[in-house]
PDB file of N, CA and C in Angstrom:
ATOM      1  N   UNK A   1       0.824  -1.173   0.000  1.00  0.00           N
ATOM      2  CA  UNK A   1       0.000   0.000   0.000  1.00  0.00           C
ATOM      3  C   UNK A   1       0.875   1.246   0.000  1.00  0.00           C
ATOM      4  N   UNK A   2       0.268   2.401  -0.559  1.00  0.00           N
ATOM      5  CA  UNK A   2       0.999   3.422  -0.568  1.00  0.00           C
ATOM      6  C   UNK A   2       0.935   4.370   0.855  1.00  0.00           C
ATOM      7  N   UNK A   3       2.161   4.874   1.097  1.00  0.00           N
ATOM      8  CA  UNK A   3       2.226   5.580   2.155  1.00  0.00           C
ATOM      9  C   UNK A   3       1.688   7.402   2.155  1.00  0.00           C
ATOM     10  N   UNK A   4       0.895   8.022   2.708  1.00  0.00           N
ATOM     11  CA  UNK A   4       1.155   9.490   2.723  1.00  0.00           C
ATOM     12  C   UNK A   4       2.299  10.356   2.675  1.00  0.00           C
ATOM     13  N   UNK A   5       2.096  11.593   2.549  1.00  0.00           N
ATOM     14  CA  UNK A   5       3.278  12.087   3.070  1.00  0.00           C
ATOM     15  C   UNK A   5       3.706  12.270   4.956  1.00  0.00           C
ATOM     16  N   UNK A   6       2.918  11.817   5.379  1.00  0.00           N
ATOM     17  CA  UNK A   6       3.129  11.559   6.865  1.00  0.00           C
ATOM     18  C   UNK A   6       3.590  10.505   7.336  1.00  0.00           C
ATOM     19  N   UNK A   7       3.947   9.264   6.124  1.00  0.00           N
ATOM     20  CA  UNK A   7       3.924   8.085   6.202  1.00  0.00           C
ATOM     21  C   UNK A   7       3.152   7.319   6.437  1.00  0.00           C
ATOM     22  N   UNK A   8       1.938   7.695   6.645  1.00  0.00           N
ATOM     23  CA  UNK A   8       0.598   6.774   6.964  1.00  0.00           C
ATOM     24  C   UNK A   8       0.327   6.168   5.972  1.00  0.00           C
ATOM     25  N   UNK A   9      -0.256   4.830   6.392  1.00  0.00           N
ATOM     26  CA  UNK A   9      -1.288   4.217   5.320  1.00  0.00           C
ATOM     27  C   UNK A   9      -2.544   4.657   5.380  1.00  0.00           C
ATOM     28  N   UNK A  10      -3.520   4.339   4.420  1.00  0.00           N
ATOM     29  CA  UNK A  10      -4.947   5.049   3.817  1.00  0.00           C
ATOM     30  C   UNK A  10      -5.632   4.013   4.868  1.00  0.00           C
ATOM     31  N   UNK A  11      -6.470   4.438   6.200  1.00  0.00           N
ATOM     32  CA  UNK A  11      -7.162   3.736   6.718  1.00  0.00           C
ATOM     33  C   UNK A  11      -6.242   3.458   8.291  1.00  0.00           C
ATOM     34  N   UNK A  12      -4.870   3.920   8.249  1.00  0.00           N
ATOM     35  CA  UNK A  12      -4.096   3.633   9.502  1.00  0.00           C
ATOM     36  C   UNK A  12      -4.988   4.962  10.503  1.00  0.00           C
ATOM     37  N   UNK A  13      -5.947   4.872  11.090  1.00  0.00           N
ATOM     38  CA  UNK A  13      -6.515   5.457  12.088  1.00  0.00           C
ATOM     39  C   UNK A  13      -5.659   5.294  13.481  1.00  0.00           C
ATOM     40  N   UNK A  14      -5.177   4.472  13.956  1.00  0.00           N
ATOM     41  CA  UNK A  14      -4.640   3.700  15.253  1.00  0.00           C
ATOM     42  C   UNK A  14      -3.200   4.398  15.809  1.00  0.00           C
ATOM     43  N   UNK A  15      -2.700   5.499  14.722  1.00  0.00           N
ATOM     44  CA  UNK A  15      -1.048   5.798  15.396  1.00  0.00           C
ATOM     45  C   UNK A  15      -1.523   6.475  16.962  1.00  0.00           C
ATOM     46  N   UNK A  16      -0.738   5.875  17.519  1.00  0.00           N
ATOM     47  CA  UNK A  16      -1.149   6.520  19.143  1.00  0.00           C
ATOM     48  C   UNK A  16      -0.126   8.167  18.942  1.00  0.00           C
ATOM     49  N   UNK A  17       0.162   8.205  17.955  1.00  0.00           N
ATOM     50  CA  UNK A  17       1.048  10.060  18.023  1.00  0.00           C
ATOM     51  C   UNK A  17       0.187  10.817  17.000  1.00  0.00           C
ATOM     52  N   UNK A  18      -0.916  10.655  17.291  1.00  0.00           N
ATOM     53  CA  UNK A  18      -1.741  11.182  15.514  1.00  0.00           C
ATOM     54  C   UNK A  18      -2.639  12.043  16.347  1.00  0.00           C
ATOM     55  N   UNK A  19      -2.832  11.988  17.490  1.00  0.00           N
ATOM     56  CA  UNK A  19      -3.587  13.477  17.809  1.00  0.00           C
ATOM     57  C   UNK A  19      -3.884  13.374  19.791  1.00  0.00           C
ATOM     58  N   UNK A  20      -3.253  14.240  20.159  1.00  0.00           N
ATOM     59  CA  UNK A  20      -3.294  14.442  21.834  1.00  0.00           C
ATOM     60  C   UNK A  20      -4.422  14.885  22.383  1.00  0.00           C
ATOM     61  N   UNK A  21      -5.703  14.276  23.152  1.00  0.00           N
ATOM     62  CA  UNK A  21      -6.467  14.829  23.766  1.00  0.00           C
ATOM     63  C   UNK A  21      -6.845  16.461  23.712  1.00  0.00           C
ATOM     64  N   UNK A  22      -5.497  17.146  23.793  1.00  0.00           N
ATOM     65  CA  UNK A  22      -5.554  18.381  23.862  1.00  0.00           C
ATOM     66  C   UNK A  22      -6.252  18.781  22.530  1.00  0.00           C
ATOM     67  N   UNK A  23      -5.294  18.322  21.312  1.00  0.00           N
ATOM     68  CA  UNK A  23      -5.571  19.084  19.952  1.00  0.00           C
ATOM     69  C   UNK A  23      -7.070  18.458  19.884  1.00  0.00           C
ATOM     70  N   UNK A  24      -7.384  17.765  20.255  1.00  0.00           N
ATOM     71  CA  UNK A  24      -8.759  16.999  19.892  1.00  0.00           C
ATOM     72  C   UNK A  24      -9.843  18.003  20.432  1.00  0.00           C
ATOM     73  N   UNK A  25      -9.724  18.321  21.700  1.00  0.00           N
ATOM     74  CA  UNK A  25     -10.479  19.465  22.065  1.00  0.00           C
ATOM     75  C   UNK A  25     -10.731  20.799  21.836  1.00  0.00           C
ATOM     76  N   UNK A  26      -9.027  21.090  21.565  1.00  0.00           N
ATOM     77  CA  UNK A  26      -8.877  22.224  20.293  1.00  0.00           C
ATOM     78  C   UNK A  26      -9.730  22.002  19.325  1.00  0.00           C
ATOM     79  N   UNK A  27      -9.692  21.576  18.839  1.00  0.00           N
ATOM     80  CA  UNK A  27     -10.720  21.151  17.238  1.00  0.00           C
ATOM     81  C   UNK A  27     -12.126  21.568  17.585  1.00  0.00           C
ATOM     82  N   UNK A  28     -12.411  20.586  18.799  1.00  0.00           N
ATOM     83  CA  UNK A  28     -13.994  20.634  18.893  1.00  0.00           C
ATOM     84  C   UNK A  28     -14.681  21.922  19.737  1.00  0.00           C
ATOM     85  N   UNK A  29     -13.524  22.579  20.293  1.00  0.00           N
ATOM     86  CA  UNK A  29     -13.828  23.687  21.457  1.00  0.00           C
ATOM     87  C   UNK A  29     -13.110  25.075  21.069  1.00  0.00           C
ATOM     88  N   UNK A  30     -13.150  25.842  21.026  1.00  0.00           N
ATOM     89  CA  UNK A  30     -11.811  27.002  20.912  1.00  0.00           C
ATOM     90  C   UNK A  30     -11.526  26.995  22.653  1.00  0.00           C
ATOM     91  N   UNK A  31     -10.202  27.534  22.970  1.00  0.00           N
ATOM     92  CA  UNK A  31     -10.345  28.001  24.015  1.00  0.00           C
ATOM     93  C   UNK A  31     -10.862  28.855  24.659  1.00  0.00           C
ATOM     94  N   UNK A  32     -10.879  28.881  25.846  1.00  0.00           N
ATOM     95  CA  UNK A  32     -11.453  29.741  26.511  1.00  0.00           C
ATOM     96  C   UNK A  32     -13.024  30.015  26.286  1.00  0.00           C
ATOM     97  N   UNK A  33     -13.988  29.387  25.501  1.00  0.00           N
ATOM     98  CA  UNK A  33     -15.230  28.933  25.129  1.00  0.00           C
ATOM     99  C   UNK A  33     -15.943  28.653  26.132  1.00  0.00           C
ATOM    100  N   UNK A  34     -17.109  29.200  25.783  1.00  0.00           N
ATOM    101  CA  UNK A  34     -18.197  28.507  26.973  1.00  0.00           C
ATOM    102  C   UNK A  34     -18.868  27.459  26.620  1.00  0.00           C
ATOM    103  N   UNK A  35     -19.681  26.226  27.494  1.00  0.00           N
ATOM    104  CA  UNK A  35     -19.949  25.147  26.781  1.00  0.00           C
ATOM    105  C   UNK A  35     -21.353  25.611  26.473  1.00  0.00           C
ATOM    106  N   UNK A  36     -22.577  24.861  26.091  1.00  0.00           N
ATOM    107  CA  UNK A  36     -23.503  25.339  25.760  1.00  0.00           C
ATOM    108  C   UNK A  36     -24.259  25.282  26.745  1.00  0.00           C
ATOM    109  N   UNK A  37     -24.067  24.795  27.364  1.00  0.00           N
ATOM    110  CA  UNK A  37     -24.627  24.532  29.193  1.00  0.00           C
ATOM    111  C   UNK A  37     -23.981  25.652  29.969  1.00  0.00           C
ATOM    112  N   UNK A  38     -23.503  26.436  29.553  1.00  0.00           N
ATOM    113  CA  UNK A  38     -22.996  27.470  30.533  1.00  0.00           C
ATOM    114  C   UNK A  38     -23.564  28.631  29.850  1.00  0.00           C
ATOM    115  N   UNK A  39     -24.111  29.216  28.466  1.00  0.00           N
ATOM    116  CA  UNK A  39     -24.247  30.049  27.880  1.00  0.00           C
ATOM    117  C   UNK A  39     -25.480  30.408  28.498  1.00  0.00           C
ATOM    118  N   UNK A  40     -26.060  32.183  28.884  1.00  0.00           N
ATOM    119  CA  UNK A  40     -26.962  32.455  29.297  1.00  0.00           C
ATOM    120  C   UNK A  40     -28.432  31.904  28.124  1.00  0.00           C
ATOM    121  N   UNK A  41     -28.481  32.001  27.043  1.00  0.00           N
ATOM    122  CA  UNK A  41     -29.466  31.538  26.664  1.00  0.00           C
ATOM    123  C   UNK A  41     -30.025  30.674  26.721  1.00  0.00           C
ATOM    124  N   UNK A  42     -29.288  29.215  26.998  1.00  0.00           N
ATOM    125  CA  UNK A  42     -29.620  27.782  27.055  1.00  0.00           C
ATOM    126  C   UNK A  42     -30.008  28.002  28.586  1.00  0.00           C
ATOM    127  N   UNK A  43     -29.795  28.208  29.252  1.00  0.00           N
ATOM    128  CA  UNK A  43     -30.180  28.312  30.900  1.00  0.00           C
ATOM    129  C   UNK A  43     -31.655  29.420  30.823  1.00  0.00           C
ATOM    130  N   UNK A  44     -31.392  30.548  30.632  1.00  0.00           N
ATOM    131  CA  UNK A  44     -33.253  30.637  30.564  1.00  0.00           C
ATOM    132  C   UNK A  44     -34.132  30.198  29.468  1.00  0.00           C
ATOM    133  N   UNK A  45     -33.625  29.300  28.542  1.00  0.00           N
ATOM    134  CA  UNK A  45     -34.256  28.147  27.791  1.00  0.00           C
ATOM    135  C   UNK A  45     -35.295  27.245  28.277  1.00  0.00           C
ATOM    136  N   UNK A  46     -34.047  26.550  29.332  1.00  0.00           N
ATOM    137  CA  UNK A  46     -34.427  25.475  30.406  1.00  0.00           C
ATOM    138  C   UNK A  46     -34.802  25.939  31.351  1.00  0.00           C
ATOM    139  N   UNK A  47     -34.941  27.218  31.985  1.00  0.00           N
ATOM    140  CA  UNK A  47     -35.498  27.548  33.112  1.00  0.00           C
ATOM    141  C   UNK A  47     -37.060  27.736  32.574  1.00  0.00           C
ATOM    142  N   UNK A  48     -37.369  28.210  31.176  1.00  0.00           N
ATOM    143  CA  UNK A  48     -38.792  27.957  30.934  1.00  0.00           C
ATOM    144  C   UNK A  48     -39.422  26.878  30.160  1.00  0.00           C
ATOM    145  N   UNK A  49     -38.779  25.894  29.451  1.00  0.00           N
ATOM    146  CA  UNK A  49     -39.174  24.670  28.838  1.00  0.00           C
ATOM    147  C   UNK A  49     -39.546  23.741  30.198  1.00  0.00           C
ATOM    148  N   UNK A  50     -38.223  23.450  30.939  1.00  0.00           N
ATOM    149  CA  UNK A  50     -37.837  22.113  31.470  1.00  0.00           C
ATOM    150  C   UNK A  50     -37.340  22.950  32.973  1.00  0.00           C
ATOM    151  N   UNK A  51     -37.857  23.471  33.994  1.00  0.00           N
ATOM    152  CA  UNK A  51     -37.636  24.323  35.053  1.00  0.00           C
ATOM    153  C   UNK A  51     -36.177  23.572  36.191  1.00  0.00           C
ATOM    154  N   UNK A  52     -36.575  22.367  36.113  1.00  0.00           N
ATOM    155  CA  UNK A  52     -35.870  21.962  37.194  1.00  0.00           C
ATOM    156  C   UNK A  52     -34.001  22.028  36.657  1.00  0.00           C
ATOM    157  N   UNK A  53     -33.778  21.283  35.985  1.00  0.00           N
ATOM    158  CA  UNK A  53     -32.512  21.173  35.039  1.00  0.00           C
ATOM    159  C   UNK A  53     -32.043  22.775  34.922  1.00  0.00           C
ATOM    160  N   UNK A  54     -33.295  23.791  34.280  1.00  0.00           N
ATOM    161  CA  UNK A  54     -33.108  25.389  34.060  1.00  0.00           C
ATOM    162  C   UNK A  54     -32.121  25.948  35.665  1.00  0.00           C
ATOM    163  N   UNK A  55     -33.260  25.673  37.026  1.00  0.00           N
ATOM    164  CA  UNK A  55     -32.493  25.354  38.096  1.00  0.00           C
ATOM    165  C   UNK A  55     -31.144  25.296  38.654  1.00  0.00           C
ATOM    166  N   UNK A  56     -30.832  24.441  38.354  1.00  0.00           N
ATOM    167  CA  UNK A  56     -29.552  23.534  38.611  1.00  0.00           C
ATOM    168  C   UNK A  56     -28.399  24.212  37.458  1.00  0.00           C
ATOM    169  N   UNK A  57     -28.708  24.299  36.270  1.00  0.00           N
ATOM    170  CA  UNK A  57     -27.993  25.066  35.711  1.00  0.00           C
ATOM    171  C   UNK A  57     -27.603  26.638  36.015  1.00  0.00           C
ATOM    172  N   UNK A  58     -28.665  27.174  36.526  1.00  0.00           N
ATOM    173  CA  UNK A  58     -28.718  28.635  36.805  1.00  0.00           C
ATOM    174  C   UNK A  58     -27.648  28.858  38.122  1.00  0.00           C
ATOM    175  N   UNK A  59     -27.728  27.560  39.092  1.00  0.00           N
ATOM    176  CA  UNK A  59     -27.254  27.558  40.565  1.00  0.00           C
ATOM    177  C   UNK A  59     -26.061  27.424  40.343  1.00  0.00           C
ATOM    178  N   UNK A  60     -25.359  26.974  38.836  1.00  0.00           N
ATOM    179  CA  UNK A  60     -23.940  26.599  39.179  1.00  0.00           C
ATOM    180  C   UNK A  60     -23.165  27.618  38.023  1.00  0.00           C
ATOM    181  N   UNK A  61     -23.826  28.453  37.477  1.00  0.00           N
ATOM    182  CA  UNK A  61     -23.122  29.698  36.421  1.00  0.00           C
ATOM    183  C   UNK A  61     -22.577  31.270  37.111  1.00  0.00           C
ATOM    184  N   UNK A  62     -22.445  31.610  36.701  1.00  0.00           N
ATOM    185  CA  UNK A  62     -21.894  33.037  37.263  1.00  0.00           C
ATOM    186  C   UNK A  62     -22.594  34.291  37.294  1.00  0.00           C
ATOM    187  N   UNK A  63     -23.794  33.720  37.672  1.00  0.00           N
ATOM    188  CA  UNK A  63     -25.152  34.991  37.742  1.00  0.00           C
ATOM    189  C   UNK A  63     -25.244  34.979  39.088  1.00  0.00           C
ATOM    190  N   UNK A  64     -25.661  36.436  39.524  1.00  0.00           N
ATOM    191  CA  UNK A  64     -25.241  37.022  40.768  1.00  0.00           C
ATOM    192  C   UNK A  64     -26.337  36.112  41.961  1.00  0.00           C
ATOM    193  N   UNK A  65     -26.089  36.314  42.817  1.00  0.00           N
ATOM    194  CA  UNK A  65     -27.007  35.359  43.916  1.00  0.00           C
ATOM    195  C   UNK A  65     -28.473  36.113  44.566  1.00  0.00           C
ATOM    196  N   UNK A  66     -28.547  37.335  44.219  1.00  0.00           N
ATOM    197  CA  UNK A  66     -29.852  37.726  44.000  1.00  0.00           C
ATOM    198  C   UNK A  66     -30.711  37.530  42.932  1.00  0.00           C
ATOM    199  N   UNK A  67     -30.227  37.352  41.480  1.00  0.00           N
ATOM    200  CA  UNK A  67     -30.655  37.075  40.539  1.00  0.00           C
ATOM    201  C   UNK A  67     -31.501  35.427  40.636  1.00  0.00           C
ATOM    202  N   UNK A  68     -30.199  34.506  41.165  1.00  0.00           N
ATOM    203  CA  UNK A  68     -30.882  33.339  41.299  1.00  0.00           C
ATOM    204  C   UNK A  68     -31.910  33.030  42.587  1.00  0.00           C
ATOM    205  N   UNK A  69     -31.390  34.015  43.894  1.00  0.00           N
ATOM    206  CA  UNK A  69     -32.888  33.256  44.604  1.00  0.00           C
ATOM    207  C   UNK A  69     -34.084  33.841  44.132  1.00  0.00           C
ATOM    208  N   UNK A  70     -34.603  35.194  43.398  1.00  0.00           N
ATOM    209  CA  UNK A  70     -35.361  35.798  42.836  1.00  0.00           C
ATOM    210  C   UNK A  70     -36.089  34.797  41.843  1.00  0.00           C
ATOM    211  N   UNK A  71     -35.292  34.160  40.935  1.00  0.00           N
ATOM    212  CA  UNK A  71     -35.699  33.509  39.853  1.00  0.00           C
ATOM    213  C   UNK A  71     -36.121  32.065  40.651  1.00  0.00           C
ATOM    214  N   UNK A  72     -34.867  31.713  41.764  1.00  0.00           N
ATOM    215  CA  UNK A  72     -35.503  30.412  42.118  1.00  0.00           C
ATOM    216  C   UNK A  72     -37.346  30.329  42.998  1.00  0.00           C
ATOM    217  N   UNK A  73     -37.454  31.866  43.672  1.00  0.00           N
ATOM    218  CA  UNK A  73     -38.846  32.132  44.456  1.00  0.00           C
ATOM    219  C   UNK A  73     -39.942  32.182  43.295  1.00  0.00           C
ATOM    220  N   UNK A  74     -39.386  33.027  42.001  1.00  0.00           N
ATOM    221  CA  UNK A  74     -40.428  33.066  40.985  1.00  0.00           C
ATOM    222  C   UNK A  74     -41.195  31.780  40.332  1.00  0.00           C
ATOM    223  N   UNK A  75     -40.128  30.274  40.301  1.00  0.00           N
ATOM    224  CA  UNK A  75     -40.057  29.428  39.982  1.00  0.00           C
ATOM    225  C   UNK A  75     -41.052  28.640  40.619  1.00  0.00           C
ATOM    226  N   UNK A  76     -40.916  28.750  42.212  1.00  0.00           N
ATOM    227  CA  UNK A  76     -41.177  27.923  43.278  1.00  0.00           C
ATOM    228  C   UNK A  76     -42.355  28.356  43.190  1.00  0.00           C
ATOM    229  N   UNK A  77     -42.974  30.010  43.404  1.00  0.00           N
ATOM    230  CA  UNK A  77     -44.230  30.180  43.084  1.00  0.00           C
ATOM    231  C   UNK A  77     -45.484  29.910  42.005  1.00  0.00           C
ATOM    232  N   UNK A  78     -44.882  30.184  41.143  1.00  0.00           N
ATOM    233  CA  UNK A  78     -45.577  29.542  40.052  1.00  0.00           C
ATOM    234  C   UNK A  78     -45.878  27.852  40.130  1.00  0.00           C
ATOM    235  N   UNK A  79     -45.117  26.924  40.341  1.00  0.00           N
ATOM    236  CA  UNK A  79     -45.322  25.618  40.673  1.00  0.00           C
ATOM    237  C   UNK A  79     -46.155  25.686  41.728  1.00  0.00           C
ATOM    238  N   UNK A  80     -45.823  25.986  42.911  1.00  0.00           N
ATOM    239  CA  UNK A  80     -47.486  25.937  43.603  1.00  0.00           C
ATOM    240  C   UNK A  80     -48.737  26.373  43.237  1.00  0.00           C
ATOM    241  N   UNK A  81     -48.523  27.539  42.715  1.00  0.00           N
ATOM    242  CA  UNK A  81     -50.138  28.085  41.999  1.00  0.00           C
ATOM    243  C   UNK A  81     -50.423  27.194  41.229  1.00  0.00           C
ATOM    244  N   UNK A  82     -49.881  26.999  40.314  1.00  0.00           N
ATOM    245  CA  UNK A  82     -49.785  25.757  39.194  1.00  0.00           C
ATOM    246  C   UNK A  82     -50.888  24.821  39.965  1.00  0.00           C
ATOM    247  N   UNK A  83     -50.076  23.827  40.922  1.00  0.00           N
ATOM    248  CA  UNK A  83     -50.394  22.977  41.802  1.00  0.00           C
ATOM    249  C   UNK A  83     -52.062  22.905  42.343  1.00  0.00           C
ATOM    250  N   UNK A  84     -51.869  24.472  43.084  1.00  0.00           N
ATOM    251  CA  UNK A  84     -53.012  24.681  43.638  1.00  0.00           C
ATOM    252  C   UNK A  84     -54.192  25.136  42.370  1.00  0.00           C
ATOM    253  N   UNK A  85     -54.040  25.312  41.348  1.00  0.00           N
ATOM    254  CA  UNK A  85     -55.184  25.362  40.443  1.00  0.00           C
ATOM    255  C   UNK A  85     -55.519  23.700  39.632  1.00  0.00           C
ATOM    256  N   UNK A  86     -54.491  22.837  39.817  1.00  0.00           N
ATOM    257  CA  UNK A  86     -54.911  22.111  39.258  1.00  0.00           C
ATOM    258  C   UNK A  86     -55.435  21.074  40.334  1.00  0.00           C
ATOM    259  N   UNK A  87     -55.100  20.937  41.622  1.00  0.00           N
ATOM    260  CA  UNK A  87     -56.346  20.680  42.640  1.00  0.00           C
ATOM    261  C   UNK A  87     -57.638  21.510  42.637  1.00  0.00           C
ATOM    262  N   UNK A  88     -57.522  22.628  42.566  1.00  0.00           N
ATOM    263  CA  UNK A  88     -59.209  22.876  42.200  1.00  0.00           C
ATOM    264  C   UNK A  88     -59.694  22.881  41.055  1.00  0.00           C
ATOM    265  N   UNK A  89     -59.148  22.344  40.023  1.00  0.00           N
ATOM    266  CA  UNK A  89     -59.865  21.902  38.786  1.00  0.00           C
ATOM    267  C   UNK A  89     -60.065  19.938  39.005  1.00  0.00           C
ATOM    268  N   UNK A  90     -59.506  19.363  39.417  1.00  0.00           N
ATOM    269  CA  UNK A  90     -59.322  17.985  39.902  1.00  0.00           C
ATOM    270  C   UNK A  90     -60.632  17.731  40.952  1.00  0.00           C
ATOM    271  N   UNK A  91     -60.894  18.822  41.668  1.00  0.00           N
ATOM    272  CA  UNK A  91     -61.958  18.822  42.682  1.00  0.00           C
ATOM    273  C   UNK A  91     -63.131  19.097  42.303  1.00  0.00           C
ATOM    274  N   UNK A  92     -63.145  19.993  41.186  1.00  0.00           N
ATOM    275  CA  UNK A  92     -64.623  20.184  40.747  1.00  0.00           C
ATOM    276  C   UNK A  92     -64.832  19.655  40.054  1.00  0.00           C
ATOM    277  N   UNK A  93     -64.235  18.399  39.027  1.00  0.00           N
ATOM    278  CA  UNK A  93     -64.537  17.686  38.216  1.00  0.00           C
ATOM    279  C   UNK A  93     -65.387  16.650  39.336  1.00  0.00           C
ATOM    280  N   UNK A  94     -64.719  15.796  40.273  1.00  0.00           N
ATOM    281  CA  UNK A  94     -64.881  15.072  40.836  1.00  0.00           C
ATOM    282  C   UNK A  94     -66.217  15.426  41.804  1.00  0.00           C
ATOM    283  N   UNK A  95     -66.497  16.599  42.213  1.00  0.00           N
ATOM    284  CA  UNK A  95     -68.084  16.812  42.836  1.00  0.00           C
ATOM    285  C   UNK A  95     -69.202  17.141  42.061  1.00  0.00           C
TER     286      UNK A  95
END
Protein backbone atom coordinates (compact mmCIF):
# COMPACT_ATOMS: atom_id res chain seq x y z
CA UNK A 1 0.00 0.00 0.00
CA UNK A 2 1.00 3.42 -0.57
CA UNK A 3 2.23 5.58 2.16
CA UNK A 4 1.15 9.49 2.72
CA UNK A 5 3.28 12.09 3.07
CA UNK A 6 3.13 11.56 6.86
CA UNK A 7 3.92 8.08 6.20
CA UNK A 8 0.60 6.77 6.96
CA UNK A 9 -1.29 4.22 5.32
CA UNK A 10 -4.95 5.05 3.82
CA UNK A 11 -7.16 3.74 6.72
CA UNK A 12 -4.10 3.63 9.50
CA UNK A 13 -6.52 5.46 12.09
CA UNK A 14 -4.64 3.70 15.25
CA UNK A 15 -1.05 5.80 15.40
CA UNK A 16 -1.15 6.52 19.14
CA UNK A 17 1.05 10.06 18.02
CA UNK A 18 -1.74 11.18 15.51
CA UNK A 19 -3.59 13.48 17.81
CA UNK A 20 -3.29 14.44 21.83
CA UNK A 21 -6.47 14.83 23.77
CA UNK A 22 -5.55 18.38 23.86
CA UNK A 23 -5.57 19.08 19.95
CA UNK A 24 -8.76 17.00 19.89
CA UNK A 25 -10.48 19.46 22.07
CA UNK A 26 -8.88 22.22 20.29
CA UNK A 27 -10.72 21.15 17.24
CA UNK A 28 -13.99 20.63 18.89
CA UNK A 29 -13.83 23.69 21.46
CA UNK A 30 -11.81 27.00 20.91
CA UNK A 31 -10.34 28.00 24.02
CA UNK A 32 -11.45 29.74 26.51
CA UNK A 33 -15.23 28.93 25.13
CA UNK A 34 -18.20 28.51 26.97
CA UNK A 35 -19.95 25.15 26.78
CA UNK A 36 -23.50 25.34 25.76
CA UNK A 37 -24.63 24.53 29.19
CA UNK A 38 -23.00 27.47 30.53
CA UNK A 39 -24.25 30.05 27.88
CA UNK A 40 -26.96 32.46 29.30
CA UNK A 41 -29.47 31.54 26.66
CA UNK A 42 -29.62 27.78 27.06
CA UNK A 43 -30.18 28.31 30.90
CA UNK A 44 -33.25 30.64 30.56
CA UNK A 45 -34.26 28.15 27.79
CA UNK A 46 -34.43 25.48 30.41
CA UNK A 47 -35.50 27.55 33.11
CA UNK A 48 -38.79 27.96 30.93
CA UNK A 49 -39.17 24.67 28.84
CA UNK A 50 -37.84 22.11 31.47
CA UNK A 51 -37.64 24.32 35.05
CA UNK A 52 -35.87 21.96 37.19
CA UNK A 53 -32.51 21.17 35.04
CA UNK A 54 -33.11 25.39 34.06
CA UNK A 55 -32.49 25.35 38.10
CA UNK A 56 -29.55 23.53 38.61
CA UNK A 57 -27.99 25.07 35.71
CA UNK A 58 -28.72 28.63 36.81
CA UNK A 59 -27.25 27.56 40.57
CA UNK A 60 -23.94 26.60 39.18
CA UNK A 61 -23.12 29.70 36.42
CA UNK A 62 -21.89 33.04 37.26
CA UNK A 63 -25.15 34.99 37.74
CA UNK A 64 -25.24 37.02 40.77
CA UNK A 65 -27.01 35.36 43.92
CA UNK A 66 -29.85 37.73 44.00
CA UNK A 67 -30.66 37.08 40.54
CA UNK A 68 -30.88 33.34 41.30
CA UNK A 69 -32.89 33.26 44.60
CA UNK A 70 -35.36 35.80 42.84
CA UNK A 71 -35.70 33.51 39.85
CA UNK A 72 -35.50 30.41 42.12
CA UNK A 73 -38.85 32.13 44.46
CA UNK A 74 -40.43 33.07 40.98
CA UNK A 75 -40.06 29.43 39.98
CA UNK A 76 -41.18 27.92 43.28
CA UNK A 77 -44.23 30.18 43.08
CA UNK A 78 -45.58 29.54 40.05
CA UNK A 79 -45.32 25.62 40.67
CA UNK A 80 -47.49 25.94 43.60
CA UNK A 81 -50.14 28.08 42.00
CA UNK A 82 -49.79 25.76 39.19
CA UNK A 83 -50.39 22.98 41.80
CA UNK A 84 -53.01 24.68 43.64
CA UNK A 85 -55.18 25.36 40.44
CA UNK A 86 -54.91 22.11 39.26
CA UNK A 87 -56.35 20.68 42.64
CA UNK A 88 -59.21 22.88 42.20
CA UNK A 89 -59.87 21.90 38.79
CA UNK A 90 -59.32 17.99 39.90
CA UNK A 91 -61.96 18.82 42.68
CA UNK A 92 -64.62 20.18 40.75
CA UNK A 93 -64.54 17.69 38.22
CA UNK A 94 -64.88 15.07 40.84
CA UNK A 95 -68.08 16.81 42.84
Amino acid sequence: MANDSSGRRAGDWTHKAQRSREQANAIVKEAGGKRWYEDNFWIIFLLVVFWPVGLVLMWRSGWPVAAKVVVSIVIVALAVVSFSLWSAVQASMGA
